[in-house]
PDB file of N, CA and C in Angstrom:
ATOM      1  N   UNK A   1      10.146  15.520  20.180  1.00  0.00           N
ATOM      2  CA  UNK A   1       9.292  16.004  19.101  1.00  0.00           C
ATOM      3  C   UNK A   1       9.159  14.927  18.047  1.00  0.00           C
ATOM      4  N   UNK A   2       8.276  14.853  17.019  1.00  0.00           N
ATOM      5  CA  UNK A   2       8.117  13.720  16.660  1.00  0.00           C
ATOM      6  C   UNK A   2       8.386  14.328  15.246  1.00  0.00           C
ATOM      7  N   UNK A   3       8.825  13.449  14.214  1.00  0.00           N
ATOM      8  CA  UNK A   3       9.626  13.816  13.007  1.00  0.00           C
ATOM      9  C   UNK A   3       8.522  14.223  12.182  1.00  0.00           C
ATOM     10  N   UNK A   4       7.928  14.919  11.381  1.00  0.00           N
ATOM     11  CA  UNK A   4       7.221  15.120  10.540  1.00  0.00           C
ATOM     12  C   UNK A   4       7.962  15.458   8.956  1.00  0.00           C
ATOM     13  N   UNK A   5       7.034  14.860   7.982  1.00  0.00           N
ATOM     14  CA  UNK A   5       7.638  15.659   6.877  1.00  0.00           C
ATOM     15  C   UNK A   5       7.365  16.659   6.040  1.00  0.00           C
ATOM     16  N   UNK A   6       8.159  17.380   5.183  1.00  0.00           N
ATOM     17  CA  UNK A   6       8.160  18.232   5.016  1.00  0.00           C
ATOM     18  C   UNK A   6       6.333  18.932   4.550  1.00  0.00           C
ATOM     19  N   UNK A   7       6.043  17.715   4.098  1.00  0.00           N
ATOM     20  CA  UNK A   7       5.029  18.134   3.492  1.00  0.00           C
ATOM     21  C   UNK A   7       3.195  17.968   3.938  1.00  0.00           C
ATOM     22  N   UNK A   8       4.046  17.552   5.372  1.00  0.00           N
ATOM     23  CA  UNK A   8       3.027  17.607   6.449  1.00  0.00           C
ATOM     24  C   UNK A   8       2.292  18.763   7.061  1.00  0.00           C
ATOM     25  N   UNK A   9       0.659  19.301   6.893  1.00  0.00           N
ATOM     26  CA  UNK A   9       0.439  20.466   7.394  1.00  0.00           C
ATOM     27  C   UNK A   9       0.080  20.422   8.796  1.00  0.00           C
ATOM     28  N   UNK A  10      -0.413  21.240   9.783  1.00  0.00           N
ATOM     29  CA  UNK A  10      -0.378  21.088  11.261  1.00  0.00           C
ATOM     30  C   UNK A  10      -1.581  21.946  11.108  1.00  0.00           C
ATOM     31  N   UNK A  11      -2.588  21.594  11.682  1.00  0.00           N
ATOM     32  CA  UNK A  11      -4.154  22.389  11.591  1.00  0.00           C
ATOM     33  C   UNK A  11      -4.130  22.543  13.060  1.00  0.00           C
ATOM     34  N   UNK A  12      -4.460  23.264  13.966  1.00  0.00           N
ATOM     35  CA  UNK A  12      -4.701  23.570  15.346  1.00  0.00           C
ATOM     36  C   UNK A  12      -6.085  23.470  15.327  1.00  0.00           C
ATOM     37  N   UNK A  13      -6.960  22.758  15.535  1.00  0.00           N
ATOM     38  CA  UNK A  13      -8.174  23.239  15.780  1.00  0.00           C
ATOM     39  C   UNK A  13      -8.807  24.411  16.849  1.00  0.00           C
ATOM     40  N   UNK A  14      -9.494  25.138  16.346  1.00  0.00           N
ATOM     41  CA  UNK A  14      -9.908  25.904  17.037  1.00  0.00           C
ATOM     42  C   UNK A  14     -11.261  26.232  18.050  1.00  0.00           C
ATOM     43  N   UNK A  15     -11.275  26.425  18.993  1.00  0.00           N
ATOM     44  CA  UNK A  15     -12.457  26.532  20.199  1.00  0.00           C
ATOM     45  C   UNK A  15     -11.906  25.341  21.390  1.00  0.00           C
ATOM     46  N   UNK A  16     -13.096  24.926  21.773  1.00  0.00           N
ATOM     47  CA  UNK A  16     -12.322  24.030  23.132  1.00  0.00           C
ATOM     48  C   UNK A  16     -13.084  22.598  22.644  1.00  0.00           C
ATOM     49  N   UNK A  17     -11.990  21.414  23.148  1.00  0.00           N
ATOM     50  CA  UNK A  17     -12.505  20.210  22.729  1.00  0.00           C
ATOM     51  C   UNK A  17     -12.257  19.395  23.612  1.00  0.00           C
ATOM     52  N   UNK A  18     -13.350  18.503  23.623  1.00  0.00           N
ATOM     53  CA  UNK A  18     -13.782  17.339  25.122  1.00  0.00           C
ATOM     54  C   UNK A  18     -12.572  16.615  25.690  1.00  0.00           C
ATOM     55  N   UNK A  19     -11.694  16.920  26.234  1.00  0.00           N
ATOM     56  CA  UNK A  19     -10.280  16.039  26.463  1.00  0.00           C
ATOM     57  C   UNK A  19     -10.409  14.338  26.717  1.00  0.00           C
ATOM     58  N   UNK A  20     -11.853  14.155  26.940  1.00  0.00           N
ATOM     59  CA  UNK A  20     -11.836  12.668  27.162  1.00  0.00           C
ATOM     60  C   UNK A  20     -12.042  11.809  25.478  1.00  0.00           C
ATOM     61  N   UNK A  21     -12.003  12.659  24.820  1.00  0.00           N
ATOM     62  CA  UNK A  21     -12.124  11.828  23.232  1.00  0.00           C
ATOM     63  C   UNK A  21     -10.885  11.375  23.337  1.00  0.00           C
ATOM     64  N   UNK A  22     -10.547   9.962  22.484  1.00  0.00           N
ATOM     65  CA  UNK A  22      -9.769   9.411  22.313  1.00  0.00           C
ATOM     66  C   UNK A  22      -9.568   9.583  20.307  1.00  0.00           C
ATOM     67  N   UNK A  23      -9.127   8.382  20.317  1.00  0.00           N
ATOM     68  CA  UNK A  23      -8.958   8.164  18.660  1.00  0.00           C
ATOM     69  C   UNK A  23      -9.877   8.768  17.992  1.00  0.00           C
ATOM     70  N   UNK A  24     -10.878   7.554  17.728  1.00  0.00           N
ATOM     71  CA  UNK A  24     -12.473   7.317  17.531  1.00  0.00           C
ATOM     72  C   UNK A  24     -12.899   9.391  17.498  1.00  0.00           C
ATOM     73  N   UNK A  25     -13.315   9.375  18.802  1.00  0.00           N
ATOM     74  CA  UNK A  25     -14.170  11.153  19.215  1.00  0.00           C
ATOM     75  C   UNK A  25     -13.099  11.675  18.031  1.00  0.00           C
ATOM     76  N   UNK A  26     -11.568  11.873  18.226  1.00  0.00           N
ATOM     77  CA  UNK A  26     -11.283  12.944  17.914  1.00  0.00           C
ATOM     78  C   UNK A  26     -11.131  12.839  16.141  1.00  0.00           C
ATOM     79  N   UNK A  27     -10.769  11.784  15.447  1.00  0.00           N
ATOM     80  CA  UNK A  27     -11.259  11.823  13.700  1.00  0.00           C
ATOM     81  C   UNK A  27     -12.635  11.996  14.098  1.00  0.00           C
ATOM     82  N   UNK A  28     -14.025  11.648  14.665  1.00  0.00           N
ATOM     83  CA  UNK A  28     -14.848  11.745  14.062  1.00  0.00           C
ATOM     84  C   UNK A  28     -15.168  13.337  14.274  1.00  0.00           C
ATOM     85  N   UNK A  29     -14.099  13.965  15.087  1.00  0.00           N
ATOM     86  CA  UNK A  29     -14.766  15.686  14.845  1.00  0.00           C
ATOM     87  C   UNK A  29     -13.696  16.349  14.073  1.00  0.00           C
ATOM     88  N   UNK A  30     -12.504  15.679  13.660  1.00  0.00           N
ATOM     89  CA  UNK A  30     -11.615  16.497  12.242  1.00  0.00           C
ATOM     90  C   UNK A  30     -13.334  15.672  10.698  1.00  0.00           C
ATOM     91  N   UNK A  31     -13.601  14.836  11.007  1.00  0.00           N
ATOM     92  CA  UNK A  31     -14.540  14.741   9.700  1.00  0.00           C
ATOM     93  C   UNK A  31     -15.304  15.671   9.435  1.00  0.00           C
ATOM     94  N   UNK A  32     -16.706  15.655  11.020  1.00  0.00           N
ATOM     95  CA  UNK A  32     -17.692  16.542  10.847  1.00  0.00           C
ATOM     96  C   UNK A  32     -17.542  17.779  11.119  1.00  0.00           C
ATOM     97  N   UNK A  33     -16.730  18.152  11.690  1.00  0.00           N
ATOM     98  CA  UNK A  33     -16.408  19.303  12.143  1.00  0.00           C
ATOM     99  C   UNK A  33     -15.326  20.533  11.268  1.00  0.00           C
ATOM    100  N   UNK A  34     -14.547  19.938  10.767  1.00  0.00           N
ATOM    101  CA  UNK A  34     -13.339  20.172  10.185  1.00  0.00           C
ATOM    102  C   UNK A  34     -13.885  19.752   8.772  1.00  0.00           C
ATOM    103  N   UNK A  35     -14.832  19.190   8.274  1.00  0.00           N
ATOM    104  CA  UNK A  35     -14.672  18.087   7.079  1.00  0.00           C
ATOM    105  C   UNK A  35     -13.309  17.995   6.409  1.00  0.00           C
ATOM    106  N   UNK A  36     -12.698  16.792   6.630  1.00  0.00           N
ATOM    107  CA  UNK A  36     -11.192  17.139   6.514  1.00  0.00           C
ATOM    108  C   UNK A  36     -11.321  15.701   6.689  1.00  0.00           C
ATOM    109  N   UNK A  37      -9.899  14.797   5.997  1.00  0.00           N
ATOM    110  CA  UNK A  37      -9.992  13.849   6.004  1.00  0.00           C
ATOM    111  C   UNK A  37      -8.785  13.031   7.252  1.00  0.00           C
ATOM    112  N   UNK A  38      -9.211  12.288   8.685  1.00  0.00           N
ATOM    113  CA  UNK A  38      -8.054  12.479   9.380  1.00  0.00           C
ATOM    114  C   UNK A  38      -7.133  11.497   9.533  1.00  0.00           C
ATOM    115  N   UNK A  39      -7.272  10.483   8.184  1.00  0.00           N
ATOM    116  CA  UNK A  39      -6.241   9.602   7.627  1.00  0.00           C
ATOM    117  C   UNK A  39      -5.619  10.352   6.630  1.00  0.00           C
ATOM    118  N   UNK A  40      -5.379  11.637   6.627  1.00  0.00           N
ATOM    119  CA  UNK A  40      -4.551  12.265   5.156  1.00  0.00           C
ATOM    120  C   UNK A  40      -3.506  12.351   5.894  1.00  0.00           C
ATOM    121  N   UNK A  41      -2.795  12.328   6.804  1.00  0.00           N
ATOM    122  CA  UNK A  41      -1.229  12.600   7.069  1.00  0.00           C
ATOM    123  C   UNK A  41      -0.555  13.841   7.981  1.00  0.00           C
ATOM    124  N   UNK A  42      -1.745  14.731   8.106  1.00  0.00           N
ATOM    125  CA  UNK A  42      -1.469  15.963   8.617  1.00  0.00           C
ATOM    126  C   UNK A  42      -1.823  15.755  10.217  1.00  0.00           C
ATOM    127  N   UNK A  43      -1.545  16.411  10.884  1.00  0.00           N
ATOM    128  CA  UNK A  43      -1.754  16.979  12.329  1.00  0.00           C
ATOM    129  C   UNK A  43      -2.535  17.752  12.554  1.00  0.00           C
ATOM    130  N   UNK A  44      -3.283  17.341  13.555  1.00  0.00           N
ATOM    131  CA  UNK A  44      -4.346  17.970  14.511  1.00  0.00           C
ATOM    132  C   UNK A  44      -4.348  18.349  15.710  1.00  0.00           C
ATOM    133  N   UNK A  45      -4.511  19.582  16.456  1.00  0.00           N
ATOM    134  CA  UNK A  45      -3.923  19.667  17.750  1.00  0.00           C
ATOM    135  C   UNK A  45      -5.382  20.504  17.772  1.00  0.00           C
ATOM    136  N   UNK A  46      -5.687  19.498  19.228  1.00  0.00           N
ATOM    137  CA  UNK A  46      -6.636  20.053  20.094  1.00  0.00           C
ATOM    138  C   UNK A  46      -6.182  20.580  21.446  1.00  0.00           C
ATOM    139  N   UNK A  47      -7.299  21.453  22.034  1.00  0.00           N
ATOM    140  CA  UNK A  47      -6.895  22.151  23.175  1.00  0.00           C
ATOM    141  C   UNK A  47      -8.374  21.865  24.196  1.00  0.00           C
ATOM    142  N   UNK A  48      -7.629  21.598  25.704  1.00  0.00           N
ATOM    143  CA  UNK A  48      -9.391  21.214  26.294  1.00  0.00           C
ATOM    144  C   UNK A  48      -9.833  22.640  26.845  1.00  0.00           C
ATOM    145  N   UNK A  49     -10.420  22.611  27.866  1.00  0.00           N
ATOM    146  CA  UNK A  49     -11.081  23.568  28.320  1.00  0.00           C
ATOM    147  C   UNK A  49     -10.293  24.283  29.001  1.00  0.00           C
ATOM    148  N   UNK A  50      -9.525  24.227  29.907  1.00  0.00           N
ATOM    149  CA  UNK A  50      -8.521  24.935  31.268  1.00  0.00           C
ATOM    150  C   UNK A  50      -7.147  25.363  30.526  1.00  0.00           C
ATOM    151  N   UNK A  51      -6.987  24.678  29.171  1.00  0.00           N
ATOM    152  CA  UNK A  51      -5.676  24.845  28.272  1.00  0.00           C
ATOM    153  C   UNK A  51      -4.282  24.922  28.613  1.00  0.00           C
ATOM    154  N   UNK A  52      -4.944  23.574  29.753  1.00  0.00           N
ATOM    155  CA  UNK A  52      -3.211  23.223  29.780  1.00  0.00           C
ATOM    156  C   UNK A  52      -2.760  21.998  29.219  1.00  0.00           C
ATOM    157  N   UNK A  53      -4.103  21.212  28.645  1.00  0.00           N
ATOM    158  CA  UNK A  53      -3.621  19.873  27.890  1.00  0.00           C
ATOM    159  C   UNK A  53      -4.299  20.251  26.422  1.00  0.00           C
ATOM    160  N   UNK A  54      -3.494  19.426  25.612  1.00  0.00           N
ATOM    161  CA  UNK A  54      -3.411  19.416  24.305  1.00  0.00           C
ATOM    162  C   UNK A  54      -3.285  18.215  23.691  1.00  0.00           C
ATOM    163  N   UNK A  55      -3.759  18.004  22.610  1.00  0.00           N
ATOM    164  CA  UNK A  55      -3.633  16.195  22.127  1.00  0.00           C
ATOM    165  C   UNK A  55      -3.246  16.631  20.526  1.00  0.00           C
ATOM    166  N   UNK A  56      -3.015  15.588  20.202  1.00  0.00           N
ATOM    167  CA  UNK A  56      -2.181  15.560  18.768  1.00  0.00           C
ATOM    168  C   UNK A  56      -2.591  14.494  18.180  1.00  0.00           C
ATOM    169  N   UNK A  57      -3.669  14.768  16.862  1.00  0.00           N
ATOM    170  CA  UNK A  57      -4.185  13.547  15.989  1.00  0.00           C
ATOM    171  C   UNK A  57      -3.344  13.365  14.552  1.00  0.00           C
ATOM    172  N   UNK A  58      -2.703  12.455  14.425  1.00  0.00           N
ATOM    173  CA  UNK A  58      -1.897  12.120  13.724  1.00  0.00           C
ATOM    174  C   UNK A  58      -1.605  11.086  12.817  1.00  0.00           C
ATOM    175  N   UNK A  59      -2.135  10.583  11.248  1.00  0.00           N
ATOM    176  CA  UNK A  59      -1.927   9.363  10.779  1.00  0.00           C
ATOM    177  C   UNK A  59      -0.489   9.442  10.331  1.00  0.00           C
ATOM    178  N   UNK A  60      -0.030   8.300  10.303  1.00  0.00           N
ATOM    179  CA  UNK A  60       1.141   7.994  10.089  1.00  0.00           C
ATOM    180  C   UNK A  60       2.050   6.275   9.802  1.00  0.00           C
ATOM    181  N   UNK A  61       2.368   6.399   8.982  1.00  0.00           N
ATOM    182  CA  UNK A  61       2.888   4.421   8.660  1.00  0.00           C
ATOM    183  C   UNK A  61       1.473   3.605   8.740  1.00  0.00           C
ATOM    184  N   UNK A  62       0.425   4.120   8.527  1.00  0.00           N
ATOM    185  CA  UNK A  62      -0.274   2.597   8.658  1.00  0.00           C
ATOM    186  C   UNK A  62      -0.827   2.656  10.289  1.00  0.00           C
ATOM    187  N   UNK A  63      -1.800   4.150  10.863  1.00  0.00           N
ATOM    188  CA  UNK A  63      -1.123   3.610  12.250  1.00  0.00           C
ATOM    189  C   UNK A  63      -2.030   5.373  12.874  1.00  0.00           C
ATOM    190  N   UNK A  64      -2.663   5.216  13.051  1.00  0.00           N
ATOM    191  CA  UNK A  64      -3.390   6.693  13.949  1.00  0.00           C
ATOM    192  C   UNK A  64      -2.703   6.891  15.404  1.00  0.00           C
ATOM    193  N   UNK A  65      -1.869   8.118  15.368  1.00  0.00           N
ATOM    194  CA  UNK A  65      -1.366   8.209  16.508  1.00  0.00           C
ATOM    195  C   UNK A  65      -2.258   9.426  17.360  1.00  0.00           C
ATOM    196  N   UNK A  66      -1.703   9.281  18.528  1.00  0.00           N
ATOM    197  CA  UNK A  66      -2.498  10.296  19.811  1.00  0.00           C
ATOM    198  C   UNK A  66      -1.542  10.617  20.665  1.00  0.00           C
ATOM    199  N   UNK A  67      -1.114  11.799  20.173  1.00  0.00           N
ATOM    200  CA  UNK A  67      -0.463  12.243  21.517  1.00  0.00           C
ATOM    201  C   UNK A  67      -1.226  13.412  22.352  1.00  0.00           C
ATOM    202  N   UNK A  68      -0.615  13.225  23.581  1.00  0.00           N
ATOM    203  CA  UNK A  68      -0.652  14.479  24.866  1.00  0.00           C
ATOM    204  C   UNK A  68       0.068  14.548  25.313  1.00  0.00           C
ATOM    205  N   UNK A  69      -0.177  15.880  25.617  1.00  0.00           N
ATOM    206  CA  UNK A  69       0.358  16.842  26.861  1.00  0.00           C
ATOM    207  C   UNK A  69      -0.057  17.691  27.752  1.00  0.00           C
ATOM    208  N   UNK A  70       0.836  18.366  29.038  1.00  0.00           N
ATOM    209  CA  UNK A  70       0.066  18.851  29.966  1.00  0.00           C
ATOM    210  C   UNK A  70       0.905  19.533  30.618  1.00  0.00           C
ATOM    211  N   UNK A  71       0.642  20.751  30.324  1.00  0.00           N
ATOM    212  CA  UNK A  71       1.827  21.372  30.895  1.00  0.00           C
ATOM    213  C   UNK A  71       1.460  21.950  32.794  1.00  0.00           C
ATOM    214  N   UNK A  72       2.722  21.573  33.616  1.00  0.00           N
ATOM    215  CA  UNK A  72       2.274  21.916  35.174  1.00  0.00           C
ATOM    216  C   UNK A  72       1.788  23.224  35.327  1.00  0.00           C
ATOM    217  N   UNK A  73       2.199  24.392  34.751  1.00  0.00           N
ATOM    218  CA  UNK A  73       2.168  25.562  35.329  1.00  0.00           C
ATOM    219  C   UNK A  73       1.910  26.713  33.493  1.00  0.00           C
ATOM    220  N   UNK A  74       0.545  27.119  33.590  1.00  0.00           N
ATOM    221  CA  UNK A  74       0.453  28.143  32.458  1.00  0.00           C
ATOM    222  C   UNK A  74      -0.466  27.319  31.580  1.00  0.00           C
ATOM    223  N   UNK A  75      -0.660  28.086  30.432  1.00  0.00           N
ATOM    224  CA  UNK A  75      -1.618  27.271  29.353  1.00  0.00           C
ATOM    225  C   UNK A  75      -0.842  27.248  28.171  1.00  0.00           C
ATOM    226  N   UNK A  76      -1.522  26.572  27.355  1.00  0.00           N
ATOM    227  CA  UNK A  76      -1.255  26.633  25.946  1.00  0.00           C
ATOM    228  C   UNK A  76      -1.892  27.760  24.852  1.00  0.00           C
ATOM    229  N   UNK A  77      -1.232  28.841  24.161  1.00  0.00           N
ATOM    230  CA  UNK A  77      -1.503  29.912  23.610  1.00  0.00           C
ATOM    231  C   UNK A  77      -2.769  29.403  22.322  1.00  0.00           C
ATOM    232  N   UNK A  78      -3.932  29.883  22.631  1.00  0.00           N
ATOM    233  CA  UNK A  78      -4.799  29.511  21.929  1.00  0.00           C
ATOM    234  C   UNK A  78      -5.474  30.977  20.902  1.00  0.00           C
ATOM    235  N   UNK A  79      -5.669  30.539  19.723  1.00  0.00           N
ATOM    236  CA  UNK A  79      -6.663  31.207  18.839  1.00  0.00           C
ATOM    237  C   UNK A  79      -8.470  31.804  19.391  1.00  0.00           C
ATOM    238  N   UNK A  80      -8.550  33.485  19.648  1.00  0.00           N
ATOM    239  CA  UNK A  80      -9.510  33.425  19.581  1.00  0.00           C
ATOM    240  C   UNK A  80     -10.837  32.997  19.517  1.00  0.00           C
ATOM    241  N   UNK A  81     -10.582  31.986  18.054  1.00  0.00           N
ATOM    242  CA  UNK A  81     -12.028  31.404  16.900  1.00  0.00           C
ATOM    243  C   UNK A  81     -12.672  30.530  18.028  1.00  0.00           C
ATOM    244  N   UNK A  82     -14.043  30.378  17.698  1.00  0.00           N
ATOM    245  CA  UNK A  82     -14.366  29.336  18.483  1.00  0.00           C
ATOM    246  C   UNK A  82     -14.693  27.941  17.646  1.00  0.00           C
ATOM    247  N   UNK A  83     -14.793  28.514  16.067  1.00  0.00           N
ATOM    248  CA  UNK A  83     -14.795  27.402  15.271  1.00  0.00           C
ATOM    249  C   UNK A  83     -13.733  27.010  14.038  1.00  0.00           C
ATOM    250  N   UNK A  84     -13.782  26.199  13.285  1.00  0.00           N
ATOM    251  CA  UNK A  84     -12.829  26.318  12.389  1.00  0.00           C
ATOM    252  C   UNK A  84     -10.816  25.788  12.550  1.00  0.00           C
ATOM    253  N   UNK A  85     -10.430  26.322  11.942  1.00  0.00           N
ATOM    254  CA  UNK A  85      -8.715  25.512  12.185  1.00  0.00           C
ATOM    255  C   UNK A  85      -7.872  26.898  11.743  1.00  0.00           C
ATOM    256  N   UNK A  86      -6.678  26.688  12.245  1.00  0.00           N
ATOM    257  CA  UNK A  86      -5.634  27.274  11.916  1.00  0.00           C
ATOM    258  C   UNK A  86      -4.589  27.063  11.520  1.00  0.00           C
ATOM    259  N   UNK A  87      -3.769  27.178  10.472  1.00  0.00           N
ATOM    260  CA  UNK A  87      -2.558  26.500   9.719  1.00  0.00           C
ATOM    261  C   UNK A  87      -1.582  26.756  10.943  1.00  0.00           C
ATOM    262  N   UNK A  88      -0.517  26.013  10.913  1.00  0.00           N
ATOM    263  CA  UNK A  88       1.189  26.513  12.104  1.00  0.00           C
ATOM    264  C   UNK A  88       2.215  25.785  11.430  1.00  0.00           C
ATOM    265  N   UNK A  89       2.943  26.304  10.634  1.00  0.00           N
ATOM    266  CA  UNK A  89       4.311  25.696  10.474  1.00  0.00           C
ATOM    267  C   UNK A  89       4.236  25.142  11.283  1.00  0.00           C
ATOM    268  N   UNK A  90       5.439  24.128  11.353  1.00  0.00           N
ATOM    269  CA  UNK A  90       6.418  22.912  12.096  1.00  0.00           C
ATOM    270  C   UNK A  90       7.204  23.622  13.527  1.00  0.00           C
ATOM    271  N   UNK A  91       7.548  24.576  12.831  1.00  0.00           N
ATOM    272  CA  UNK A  91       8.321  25.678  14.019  1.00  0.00           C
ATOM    273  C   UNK A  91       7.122  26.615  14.907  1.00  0.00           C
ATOM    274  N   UNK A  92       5.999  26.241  14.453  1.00  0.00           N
ATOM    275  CA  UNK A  92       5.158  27.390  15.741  1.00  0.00           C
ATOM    276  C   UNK A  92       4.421  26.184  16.321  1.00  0.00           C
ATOM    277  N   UNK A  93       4.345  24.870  15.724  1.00  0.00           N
ATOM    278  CA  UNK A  93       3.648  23.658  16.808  1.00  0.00           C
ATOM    279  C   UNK A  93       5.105  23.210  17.740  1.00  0.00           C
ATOM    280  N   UNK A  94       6.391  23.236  17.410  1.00  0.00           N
ATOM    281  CA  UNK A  94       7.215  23.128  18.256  1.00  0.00           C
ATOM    282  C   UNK A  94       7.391  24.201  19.669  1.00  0.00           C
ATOM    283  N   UNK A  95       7.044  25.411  19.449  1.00  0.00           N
ATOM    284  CA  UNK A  95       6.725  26.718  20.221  1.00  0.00           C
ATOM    285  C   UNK A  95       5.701  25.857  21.275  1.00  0.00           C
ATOM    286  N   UNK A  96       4.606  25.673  20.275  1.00  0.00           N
ATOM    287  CA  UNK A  96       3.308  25.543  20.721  1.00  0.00           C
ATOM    288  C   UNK A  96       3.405  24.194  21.796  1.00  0.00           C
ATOM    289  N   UNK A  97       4.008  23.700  21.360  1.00  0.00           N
ATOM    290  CA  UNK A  97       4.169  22.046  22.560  1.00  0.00           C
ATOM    291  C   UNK A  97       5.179  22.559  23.621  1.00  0.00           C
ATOM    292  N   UNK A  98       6.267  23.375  23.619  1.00  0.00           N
ATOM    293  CA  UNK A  98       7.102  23.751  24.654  1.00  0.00           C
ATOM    294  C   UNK A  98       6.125  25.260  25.669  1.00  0.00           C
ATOM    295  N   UNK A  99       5.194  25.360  25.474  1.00  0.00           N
ATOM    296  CA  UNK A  99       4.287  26.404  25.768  1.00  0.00           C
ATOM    297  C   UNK A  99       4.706  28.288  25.408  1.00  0.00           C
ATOM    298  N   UNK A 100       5.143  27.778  24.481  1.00  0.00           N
ATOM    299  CA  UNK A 100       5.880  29.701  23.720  1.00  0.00           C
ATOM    300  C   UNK A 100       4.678  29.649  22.982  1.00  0.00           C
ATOM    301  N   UNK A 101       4.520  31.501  23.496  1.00  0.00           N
ATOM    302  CA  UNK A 101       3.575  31.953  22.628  1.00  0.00           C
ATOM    303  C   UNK A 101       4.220  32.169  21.067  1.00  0.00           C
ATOM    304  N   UNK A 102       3.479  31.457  20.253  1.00  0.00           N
ATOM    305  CA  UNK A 102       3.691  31.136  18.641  1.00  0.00           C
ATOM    306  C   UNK A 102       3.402  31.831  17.745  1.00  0.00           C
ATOM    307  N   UNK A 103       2.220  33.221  18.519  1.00  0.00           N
ATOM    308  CA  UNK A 103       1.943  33.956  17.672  1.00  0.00           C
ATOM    309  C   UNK A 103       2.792  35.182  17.164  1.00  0.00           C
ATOM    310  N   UNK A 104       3.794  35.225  18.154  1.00  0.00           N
ATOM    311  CA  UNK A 104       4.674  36.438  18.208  1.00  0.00           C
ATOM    312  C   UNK A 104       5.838  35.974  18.926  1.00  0.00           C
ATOM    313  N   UNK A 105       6.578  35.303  18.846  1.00  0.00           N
ATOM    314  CA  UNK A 105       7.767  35.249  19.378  1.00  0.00           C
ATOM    315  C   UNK A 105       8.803  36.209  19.506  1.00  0.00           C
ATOM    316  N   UNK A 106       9.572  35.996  20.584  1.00  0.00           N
ATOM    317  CA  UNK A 106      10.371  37.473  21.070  1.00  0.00           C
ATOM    318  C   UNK A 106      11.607  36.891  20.832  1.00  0.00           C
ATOM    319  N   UNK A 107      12.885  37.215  20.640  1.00  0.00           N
ATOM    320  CA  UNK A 107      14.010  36.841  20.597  1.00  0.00           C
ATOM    321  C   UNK A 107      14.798  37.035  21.809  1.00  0.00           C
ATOM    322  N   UNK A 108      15.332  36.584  22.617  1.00  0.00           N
ATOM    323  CA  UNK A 108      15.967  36.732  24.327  1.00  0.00           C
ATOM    324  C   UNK A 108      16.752  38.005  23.610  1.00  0.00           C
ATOM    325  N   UNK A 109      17.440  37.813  22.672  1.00  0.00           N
ATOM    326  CA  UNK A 109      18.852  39.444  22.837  1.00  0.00           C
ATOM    327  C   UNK A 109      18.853  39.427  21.346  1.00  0.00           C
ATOM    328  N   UNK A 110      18.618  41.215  20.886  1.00  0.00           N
ATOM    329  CA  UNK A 110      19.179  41.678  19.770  1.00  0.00           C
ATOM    330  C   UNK A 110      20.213  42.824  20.155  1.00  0.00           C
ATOM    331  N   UNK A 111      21.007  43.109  18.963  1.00  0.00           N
ATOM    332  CA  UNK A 111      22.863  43.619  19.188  1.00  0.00           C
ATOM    333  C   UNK A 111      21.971  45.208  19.172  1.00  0.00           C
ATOM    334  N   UNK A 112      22.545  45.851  20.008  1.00  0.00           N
ATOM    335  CA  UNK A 112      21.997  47.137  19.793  1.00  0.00           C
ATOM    336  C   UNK A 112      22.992  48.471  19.483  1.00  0.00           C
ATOM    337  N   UNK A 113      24.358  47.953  19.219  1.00  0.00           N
ATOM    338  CA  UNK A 113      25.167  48.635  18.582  1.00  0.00           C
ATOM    339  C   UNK A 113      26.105  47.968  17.698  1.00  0.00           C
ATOM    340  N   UNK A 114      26.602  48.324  16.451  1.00  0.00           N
ATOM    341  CA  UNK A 114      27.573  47.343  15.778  1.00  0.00           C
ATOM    342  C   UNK A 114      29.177  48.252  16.288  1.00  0.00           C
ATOM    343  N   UNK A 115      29.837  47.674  16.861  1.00  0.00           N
ATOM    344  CA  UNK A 115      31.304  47.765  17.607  1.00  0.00           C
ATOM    345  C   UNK A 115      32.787  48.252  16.823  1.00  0.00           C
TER     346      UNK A 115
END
């Protein structure tokens, strides 16, 4: 996972986006699309069409990063919207990259009697 700070927000974009954009494609659709600026510091996570890959637009040190992923088996839990963004804590893009649904997380075991 890659360190973010605290005061870093995580925008998911929302609807489906061209997986072959690179750098370049993907700020120029957090600008026009998002109008949003995508040298401010925050995170961008796109989703393609089949939603099992996801990319991550990211400025950071002096330095536009791009990550992906792709998960073998299942998709990535996506938003309704077909336009627009969605805020995610740090802890529901960590969900969100291990493929847990983020919108509702379940806990494996709660105590169902106190002893």
């Amino acid at each position: 996972m890659i360190a973010l700070a605290g005061s870093t927000r995580v925008w998911l974009v929302a609807g489906i986006t061209d997986m072959r954009k690179g750098f370049d494609g993907l700020a120029a659709l957090v600008s026009t699309a998002l109008q949003d600026d995508p040298y401010s510091g925050h995170v961008f996570v796109f989703r393609g069409k089949r939603g099992d890959r996801i990319k991550l637009l990211w400025y950071a040190d002096e330095a536009l990063c791009l990550f992906a992923k792709r998960l073998e088996r299942g998709r990535f839990v996506w938003p309704q919207a077909t336009s627009g963004r969605v805020h995610l804590t740090q802890a529901q893009l960590s969900m969100l990259l291990e493929g847990i649904d983020w919108r509702a997380p379940q806990r494996s075991w709660r105590p169902q009697h106190a002893a």
